[in-house]
Protein backbone atom coordinates (compact mmCIF):
# COMPACT_ATOMS: atom_id res chain seq x y z
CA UNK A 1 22.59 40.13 21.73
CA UNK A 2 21.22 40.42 18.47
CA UNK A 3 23.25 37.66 16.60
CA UNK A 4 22.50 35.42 19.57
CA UNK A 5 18.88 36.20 19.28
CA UNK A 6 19.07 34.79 15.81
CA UNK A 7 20.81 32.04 16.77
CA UNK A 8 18.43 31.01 18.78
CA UNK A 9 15.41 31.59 16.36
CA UNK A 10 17.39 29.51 13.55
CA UNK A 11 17.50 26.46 16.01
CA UNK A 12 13.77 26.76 17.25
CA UNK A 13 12.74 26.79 14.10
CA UNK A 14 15.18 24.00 12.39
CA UNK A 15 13.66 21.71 15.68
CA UNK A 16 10.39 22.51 14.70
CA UNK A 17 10.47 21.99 10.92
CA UNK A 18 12.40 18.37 12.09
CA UNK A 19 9.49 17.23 14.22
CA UNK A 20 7.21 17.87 11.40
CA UNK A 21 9.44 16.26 9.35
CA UNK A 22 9.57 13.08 11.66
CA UNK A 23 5.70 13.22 11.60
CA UNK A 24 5.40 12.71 8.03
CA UNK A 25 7.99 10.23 7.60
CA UNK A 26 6.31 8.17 10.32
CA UNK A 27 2.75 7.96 8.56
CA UNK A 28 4.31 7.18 4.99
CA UNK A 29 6.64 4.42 6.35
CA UNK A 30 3.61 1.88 7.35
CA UNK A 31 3.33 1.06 3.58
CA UNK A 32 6.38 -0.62 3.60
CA UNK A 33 6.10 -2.28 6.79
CA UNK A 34 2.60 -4.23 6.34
CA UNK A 35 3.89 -7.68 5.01
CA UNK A 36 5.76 -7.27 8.41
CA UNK A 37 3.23 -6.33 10.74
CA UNK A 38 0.59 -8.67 8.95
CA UNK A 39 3.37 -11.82 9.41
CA UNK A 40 3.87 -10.20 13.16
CA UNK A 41 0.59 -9.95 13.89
CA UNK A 42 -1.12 -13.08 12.09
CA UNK A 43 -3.85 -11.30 10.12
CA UNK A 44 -3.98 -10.28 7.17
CA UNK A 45 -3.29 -7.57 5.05
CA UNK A 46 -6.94 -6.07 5.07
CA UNK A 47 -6.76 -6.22 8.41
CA UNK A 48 -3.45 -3.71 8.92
CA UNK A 49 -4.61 -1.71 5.94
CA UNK A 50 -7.84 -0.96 7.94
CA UNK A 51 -6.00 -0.31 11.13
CA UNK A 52 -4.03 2.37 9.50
CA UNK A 53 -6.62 3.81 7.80
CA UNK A 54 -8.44 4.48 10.69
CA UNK A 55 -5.26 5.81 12.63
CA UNK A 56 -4.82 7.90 9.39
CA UNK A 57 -8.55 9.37 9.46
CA UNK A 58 -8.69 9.94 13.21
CA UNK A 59 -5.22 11.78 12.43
CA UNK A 60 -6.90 13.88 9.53
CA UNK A 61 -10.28 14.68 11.19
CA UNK A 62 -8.13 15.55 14.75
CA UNK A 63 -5.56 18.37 13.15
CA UNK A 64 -8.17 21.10 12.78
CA UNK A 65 -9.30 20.63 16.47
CA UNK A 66 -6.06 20.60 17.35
CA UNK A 67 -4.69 23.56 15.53
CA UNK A 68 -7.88 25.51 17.18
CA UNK A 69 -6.79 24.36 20.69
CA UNK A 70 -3.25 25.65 20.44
């Protein structure tokens, strides 16, 4: 029961450190992607920098309500 125990921490954990993971790569891949979304979109790149930002902000300003909350 023990081994299985362990088992079972090991994958709880790996699935945890992979969302967090997934979180990160998903803010630092909008760099890349402005020409895109800009072109997509028809504004310009001000425009989608300033979107982000604020998504980026909100993000920052949110975690330490949300940490408290959980």
């Amino acid at each position: 029961m023990g081994e299985d125990n362990k088992a079972g921490n090991r994958s709880t954990l790996a699935l945890i450190l992979a969302v967090g993971l997934l979180g990160m790569m998903g803010g630092s891949l909008m760099g890349p992607v402005l020409p895109a979304l800009s072109n997509n979109f028809g504004v310009g790149f001000g425009s989608v920098g300033l979107v982000i930002t604020v998504y980026a902000a909100t993000t920052a300003i949110s975690f330490p309500f949300m940490g408290f909350f959980t």
